[in-house]
N, C-alpha and C. Protein backbone atom coordinates (compact mmCIF):
# COMPACT_ATOMS: atom_id res chain seq x y z
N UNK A 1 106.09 39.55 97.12
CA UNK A 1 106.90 39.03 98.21
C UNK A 1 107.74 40.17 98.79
N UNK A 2 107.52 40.13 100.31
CA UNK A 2 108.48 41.63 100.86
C UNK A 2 110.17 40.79 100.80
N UNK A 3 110.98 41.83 100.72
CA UNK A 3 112.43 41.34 100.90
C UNK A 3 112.32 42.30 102.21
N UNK A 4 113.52 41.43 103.43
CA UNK A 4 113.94 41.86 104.48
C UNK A 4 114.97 43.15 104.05
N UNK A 5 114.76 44.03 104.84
CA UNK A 5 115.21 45.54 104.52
C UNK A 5 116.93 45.34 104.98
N UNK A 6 117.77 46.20 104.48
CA UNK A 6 119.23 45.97 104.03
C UNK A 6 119.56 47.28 105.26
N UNK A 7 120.72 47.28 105.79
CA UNK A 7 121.33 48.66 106.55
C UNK A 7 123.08 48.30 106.68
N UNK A 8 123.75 49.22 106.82
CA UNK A 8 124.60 49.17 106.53
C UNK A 8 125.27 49.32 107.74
N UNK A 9 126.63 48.44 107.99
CA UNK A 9 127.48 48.34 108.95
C UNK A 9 128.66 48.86 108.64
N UNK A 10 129.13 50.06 109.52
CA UNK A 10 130.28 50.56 109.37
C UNK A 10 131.43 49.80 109.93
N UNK A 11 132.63 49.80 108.85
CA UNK A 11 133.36 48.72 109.50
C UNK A 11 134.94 50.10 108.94
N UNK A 12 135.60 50.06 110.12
CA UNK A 12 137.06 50.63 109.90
C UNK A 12 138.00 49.75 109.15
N UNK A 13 138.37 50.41 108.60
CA UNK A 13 139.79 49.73 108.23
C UNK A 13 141.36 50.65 108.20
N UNK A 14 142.22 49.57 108.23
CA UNK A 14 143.48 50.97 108.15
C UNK A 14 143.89 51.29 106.52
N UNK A 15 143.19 50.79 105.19
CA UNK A 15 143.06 51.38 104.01
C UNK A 15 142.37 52.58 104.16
N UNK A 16 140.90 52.51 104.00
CA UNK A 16 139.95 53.14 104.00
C UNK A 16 138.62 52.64 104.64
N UNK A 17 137.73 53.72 105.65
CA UNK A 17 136.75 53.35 106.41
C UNK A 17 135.39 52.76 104.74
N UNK A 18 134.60 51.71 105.34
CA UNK A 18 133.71 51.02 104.16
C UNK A 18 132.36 50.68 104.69
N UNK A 19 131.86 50.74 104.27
CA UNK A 19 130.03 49.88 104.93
C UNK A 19 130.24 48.69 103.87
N UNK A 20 129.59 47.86 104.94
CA UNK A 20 129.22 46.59 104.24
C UNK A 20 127.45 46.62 103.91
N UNK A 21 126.53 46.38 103.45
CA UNK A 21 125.74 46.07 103.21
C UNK A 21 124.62 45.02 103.85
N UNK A 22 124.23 44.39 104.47
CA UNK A 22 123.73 43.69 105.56
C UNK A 22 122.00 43.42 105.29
N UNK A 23 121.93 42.21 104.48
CA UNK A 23 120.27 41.99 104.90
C UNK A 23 120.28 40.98 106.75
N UNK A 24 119.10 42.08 107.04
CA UNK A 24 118.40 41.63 108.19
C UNK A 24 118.03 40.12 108.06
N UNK A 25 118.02 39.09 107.03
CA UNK A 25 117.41 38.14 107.22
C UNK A 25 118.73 37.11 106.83
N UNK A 26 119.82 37.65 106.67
CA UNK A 26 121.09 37.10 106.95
C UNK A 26 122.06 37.32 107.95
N UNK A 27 121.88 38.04 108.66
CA UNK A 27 122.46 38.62 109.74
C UNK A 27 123.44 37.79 110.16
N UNK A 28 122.90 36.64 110.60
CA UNK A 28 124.17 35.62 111.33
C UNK A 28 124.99 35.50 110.78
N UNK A 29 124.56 34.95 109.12
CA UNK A 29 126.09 34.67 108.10
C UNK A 29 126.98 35.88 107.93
N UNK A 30 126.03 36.98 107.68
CA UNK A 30 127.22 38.27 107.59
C UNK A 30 127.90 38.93 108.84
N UNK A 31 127.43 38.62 109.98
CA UNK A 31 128.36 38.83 111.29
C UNK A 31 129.46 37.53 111.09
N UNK A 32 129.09 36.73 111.13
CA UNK A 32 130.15 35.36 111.10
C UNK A 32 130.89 35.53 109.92
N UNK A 33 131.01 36.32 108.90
CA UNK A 33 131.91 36.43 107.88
C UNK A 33 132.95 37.37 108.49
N UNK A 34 132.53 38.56 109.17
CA UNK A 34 133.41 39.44 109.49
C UNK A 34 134.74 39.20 110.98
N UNK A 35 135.75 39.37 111.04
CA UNK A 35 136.59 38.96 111.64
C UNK A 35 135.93 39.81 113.11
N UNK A 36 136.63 39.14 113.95
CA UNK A 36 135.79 39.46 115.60
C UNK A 36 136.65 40.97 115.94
N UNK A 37 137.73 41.16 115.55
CA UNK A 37 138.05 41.96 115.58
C UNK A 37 137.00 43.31 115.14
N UNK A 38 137.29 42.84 113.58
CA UNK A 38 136.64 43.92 112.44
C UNK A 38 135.02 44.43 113.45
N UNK A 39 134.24 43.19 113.69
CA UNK A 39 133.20 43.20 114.35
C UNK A 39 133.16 44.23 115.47
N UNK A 40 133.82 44.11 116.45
CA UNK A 40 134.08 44.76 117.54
C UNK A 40 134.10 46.25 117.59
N UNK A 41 135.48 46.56 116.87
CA UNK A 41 135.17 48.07 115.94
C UNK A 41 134.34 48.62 115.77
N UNK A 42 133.59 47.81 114.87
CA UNK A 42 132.23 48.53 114.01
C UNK A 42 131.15 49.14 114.93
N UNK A 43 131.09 47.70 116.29
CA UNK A 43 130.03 48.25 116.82
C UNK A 43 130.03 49.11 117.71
N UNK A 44 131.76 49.13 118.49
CA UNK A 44 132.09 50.25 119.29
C UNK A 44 131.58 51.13 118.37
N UNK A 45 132.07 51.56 117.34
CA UNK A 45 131.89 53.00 116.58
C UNK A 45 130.58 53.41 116.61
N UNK A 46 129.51 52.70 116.19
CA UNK A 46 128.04 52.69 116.10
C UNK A 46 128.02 52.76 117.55
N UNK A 47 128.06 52.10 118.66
CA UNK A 47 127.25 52.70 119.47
C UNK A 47 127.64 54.22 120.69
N UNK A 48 129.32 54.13 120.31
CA UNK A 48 129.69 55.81 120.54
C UNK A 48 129.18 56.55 120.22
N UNK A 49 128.90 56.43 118.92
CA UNK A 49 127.99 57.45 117.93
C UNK A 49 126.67 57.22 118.16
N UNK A 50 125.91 56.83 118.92
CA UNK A 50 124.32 56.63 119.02
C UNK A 50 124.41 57.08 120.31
N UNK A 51 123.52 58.55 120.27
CA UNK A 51 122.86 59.20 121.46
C UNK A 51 122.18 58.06 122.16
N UNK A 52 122.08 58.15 123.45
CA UNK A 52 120.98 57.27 124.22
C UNK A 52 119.80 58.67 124.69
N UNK A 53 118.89 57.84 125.07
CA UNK A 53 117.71 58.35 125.61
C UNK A 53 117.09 58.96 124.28
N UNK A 54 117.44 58.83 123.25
CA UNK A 54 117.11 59.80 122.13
C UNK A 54 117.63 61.18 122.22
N UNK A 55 118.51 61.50 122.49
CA UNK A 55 120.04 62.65 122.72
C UNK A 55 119.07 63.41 123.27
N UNK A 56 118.46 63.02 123.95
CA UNK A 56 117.23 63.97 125.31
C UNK A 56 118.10 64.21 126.85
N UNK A 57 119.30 64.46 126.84
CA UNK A 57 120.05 64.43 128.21
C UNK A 57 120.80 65.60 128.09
N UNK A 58 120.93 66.41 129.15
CA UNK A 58 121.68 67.36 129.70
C UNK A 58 123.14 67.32 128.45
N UNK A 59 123.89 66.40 128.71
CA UNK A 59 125.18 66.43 128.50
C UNK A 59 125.07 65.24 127.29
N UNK A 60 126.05 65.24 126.31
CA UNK A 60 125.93 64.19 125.30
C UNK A 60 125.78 62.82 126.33
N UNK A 61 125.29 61.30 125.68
CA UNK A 61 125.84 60.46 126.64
C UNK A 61 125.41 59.27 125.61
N UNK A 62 126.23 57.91 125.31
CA UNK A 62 125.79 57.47 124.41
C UNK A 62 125.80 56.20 124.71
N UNK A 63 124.93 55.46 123.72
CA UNK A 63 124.66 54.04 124.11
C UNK A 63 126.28 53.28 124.43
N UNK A 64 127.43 53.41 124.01
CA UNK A 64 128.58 52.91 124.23
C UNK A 64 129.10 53.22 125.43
N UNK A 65 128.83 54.36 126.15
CA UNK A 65 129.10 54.75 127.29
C UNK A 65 128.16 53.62 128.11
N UNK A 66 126.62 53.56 127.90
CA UNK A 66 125.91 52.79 128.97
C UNK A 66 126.68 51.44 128.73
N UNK A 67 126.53 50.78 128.06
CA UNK A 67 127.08 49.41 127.48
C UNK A 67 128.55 49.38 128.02
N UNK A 68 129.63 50.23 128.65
CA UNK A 68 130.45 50.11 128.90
C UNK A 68 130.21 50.34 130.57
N UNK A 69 129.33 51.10 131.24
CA UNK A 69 128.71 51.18 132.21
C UNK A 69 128.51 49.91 132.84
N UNK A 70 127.60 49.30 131.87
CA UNK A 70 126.84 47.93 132.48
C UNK A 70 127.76 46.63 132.73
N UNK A 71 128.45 46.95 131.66
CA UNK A 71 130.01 45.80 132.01
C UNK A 71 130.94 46.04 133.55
N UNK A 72 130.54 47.18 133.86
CA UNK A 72 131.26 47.83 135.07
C UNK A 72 130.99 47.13 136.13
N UNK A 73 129.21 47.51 135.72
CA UNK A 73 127.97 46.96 137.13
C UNK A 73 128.26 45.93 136.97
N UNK A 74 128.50 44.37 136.35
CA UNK A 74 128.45 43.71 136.00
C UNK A 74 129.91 42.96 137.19
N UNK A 75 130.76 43.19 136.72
CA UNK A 75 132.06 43.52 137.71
C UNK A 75 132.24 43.69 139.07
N UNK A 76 131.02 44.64 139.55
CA UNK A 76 131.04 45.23 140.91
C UNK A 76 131.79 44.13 141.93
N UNK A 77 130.49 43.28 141.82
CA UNK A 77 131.19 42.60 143.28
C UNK A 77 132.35 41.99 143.25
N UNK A 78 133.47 42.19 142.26
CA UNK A 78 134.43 41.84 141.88
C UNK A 78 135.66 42.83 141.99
N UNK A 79 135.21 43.36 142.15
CA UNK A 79 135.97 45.10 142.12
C UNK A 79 137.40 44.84 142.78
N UNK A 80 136.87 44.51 144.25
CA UNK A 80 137.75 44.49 144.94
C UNK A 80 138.90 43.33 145.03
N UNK A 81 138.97 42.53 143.97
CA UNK A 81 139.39 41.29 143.80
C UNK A 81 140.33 42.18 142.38
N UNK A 82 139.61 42.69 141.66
CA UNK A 82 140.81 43.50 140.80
C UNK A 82 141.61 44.66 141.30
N UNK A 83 141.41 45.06 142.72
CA UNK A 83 142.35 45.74 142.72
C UNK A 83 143.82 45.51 143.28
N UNK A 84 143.39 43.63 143.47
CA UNK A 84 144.75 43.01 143.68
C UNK A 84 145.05 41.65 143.22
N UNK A 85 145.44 42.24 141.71
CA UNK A 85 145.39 40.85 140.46
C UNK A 85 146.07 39.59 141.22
N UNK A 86 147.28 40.14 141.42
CA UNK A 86 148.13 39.32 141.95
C UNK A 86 147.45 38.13 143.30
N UNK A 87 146.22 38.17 143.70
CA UNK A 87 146.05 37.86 144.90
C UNK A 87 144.85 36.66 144.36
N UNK A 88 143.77 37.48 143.28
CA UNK A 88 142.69 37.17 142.86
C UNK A 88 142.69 37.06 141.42
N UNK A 89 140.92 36.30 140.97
CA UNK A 89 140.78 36.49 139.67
C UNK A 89 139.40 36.81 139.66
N UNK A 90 139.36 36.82 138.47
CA UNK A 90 137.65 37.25 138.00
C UNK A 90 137.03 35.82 137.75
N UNK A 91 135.88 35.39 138.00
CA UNK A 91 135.34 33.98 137.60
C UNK A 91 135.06 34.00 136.22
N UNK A 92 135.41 33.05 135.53
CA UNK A 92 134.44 33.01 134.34
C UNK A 92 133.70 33.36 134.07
N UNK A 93 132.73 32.99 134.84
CA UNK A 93 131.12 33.46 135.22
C UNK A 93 130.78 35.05 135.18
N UNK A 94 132.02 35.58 135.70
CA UNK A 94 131.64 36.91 136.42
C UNK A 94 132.42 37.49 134.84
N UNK A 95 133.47 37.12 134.10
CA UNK A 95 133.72 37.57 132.86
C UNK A 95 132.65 37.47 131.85
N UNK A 96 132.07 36.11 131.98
CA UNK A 96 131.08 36.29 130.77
C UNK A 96 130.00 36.89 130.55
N UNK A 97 129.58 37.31 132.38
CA UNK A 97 128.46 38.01 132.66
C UNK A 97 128.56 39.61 131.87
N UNK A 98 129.72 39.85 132.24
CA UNK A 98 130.27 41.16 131.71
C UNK A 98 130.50 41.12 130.53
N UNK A 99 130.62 40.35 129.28
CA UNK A 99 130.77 40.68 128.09
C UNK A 99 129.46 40.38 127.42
N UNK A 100 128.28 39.59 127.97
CA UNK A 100 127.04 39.95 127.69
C UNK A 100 126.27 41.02 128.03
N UNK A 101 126.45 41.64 129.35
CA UNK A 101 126.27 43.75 129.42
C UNK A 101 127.18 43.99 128.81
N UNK A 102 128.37 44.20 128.05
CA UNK A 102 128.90 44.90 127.14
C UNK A 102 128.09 45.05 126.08
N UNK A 103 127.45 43.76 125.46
CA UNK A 103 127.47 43.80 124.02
C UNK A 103 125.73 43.88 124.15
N UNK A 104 124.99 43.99 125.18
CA UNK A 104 123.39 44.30 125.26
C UNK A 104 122.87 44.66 124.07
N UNK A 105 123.32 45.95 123.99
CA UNK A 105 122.65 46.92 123.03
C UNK A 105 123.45 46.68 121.79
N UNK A 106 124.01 45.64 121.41
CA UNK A 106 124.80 45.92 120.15
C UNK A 106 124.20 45.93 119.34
N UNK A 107 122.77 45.21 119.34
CA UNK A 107 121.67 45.07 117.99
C UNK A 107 121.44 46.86 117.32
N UNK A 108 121.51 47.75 118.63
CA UNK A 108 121.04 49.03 118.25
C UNK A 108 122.05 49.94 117.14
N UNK A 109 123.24 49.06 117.16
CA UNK A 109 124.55 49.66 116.54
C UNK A 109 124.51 49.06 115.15
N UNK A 110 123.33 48.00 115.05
CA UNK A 110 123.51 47.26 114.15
C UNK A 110 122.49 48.29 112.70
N UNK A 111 121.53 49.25 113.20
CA UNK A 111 120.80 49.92 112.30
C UNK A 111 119.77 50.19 113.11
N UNK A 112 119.24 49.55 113.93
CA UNK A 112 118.37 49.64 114.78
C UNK A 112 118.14 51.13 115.66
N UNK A 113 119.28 51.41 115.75
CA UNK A 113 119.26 52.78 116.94
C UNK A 113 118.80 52.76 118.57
N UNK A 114 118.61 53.47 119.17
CA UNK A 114 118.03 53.46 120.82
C UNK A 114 116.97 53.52 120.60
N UNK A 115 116.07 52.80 120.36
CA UNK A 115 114.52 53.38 120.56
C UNK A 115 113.96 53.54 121.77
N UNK A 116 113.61 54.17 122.71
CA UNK A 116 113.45 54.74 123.78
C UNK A 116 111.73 54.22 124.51
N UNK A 117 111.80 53.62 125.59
CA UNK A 117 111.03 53.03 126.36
C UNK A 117 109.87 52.84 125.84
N UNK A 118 109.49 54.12 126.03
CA UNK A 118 107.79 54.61 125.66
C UNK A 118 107.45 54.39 123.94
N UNK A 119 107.79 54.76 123.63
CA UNK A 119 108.20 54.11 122.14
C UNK A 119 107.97 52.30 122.57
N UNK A 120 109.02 51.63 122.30
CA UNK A 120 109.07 50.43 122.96
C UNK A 120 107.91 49.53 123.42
N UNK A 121 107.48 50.21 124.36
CA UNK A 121 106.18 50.22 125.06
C UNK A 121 105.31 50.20 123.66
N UNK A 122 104.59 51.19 123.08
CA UNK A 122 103.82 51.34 122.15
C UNK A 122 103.98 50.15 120.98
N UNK A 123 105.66 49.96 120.71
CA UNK A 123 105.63 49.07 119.45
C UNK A 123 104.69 47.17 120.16
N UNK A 124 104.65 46.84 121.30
CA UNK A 124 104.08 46.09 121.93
C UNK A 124 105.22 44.56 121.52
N UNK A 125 106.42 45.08 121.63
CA UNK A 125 107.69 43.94 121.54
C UNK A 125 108.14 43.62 120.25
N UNK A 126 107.48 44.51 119.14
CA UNK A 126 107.78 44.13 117.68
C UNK A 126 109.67 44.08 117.35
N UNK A 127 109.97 44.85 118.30
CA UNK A 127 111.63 44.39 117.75
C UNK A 127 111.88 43.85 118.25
N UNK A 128 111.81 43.20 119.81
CA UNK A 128 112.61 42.21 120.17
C UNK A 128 112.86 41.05 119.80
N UNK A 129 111.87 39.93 119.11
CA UNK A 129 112.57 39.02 118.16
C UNK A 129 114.21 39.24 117.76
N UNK A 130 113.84 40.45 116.93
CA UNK A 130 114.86 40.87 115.79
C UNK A 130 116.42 40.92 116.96
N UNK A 131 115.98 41.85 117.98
CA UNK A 131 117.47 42.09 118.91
C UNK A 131 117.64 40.97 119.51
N UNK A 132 116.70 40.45 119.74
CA UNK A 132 117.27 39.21 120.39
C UNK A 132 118.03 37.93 119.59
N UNK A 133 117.63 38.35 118.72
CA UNK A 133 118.44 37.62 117.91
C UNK A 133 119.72 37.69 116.83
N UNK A 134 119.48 39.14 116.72
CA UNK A 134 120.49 39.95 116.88
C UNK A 134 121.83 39.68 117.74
N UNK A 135 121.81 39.81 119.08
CA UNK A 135 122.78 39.85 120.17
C UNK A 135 122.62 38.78 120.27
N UNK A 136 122.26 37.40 120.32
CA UNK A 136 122.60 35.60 119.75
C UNK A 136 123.79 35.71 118.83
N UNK A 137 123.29 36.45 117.12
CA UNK A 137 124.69 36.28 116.62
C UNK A 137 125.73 37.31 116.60
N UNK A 138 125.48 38.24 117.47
CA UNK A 138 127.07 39.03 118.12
C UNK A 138 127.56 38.25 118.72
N UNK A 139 126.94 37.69 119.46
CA UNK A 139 127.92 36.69 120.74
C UNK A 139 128.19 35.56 120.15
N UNK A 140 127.59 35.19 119.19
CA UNK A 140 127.90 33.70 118.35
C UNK A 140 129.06 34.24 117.59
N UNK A 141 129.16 34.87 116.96
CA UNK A 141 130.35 35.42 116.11
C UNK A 141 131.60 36.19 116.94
N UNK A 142 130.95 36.82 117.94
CA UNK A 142 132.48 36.95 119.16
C UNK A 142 133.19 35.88 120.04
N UNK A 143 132.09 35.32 120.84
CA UNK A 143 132.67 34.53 122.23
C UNK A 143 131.34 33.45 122.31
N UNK A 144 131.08 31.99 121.15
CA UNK A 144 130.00 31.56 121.21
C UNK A 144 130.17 30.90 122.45
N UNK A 145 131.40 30.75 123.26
CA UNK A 145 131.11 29.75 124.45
C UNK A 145 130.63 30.78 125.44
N UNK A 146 129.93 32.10 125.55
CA UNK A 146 128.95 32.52 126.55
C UNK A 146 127.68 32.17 126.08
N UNK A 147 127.34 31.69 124.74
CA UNK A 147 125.53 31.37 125.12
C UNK A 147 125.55 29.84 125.37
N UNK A 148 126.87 29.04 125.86
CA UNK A 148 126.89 28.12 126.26
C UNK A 148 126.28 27.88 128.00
N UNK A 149 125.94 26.62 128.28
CA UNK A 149 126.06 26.53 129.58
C UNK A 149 127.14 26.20 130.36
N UNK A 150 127.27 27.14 131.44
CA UNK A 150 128.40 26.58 132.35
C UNK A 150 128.45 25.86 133.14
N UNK A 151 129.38 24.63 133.54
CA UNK A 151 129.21 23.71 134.32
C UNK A 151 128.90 24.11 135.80
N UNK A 152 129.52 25.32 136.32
CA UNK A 152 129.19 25.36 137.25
C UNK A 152 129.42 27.64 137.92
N UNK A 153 128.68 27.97 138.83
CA UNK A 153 128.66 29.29 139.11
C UNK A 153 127.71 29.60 139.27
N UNK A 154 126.86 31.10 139.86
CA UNK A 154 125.66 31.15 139.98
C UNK A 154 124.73 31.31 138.59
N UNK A 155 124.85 31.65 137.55
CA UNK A 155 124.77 31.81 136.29
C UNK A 155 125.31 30.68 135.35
N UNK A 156 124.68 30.24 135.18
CA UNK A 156 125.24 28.67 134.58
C UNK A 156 124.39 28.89 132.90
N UNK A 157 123.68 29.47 132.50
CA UNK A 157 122.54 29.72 131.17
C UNK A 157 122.89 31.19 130.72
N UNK A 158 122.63 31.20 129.93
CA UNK A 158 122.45 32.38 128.75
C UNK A 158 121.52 32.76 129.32
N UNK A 159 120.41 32.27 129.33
CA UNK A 159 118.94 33.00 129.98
C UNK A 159 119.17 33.76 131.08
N UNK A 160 119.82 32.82 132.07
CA UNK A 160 120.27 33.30 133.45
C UNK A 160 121.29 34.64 133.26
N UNK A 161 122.01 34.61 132.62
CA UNK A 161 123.11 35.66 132.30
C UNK A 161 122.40 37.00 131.84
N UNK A 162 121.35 36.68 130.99
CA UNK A 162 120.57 37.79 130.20
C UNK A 162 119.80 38.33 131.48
N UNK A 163 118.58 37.55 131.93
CA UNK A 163 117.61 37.71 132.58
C UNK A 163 118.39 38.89 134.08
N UNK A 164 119.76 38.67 134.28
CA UNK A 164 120.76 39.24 135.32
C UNK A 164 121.13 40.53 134.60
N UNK A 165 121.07 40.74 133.46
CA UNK A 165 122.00 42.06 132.71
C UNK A 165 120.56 42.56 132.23
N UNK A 166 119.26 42.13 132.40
CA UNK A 166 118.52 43.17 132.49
C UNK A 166 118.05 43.68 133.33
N UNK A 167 118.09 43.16 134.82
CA UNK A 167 117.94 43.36 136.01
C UNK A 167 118.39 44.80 136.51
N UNK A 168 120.14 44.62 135.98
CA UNK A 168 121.23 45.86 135.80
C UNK A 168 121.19 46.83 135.24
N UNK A 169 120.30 46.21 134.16
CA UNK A 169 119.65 47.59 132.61
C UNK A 169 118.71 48.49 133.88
N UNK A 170 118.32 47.74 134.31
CA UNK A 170 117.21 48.87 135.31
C UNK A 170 117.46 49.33 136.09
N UNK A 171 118.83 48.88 137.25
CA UNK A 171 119.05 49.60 138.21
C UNK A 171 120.15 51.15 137.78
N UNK A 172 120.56 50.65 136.56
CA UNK A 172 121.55 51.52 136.17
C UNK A 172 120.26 52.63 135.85
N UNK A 173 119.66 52.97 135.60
CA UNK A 173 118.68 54.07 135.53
C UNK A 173 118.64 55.03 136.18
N UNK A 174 118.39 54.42 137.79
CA UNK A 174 118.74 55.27 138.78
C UNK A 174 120.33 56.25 138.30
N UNK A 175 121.24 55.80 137.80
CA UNK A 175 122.29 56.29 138.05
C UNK A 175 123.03 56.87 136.96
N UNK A 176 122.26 56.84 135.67
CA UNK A 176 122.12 57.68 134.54
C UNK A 176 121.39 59.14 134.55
């Protein structure tokens, strides 16, 4: 019988920095044990620290940078509505859109790494199960009312929200 393979999640603390231990085939329970905080941390750290493109770029640039990018794009047509709080707000919609491009790539922070297109391509979708389900219980263990549906906005589904922040995954290309 195979056992699901174990990787380790770096988690800060203000004692001392620790890895937790993590089987892949518990994933949900051991994200949902860890405080959203603690969570958050960990994966900022992991994905600061994870080259994108496979550290194949001119200048360092890292999956936490894109992932903080895409929350940006995500924002755009909103932009101008934050630059006068006092006047405006951000929709729900348009917040939750943005904390699902934040946390895209968090599966990759999780042990996974950037695996890079062509690669990707070749594996013929063998990880996506795994990330996709993956980034289900990031967002279940951060903010479960975004894989909720919303009563009302142009984005009302998780699907819809996703299917929109990969749309963004691609245009941001151009501009990477």
């Amino acid at each position: 019988k195979l056992r699901a393979p174990w990787f380790a999640l770096y988690v800060p603390s203000s004692d001392r920095p620790r890895y937790h231990r993590v089987r892949l085939d518990h994933l949900a329970e051991d994200l949902a044990s860890l405080q959203p905080h603690t969570l958050l941390c960990a994966l900022g750290h992991a994905l600061c620290a994870l080259p994108r493109y496979g550290g194949q770029t001119p200048t360092p640039y890292s999956v936490g940078a894109h992932s903080l990018a895409m929350a940006l794009y995500a924002l755009r047509p909103w932009f101008s509505a934050i630059a006068k709080p006092q006047t405006h707000t951000v929709p729900t919609y348009a917040a939750a859109l943005a904390l699902v491009a934040l946390l895209h790539d968090g599966p990759e922070g999780l042990g996974l790494g950037d695996i890079i297109s062509p690669i990707k391509r070749h594996l013929h979708g063998a990880t996506k199960a795994w990330e996709d389900a993956a980034e289900r219980d990031i967002l279940t263990a951060l903010c479960p009312s975004v894989l909720e549906d919303a009563p009302h906005g142009p984005l009302t589904t998780y699907a819809a929200k996703r299917a929109h922040v990969g749309a963004l995954d691609l245009r941001i290309l151009l501009d990477e």
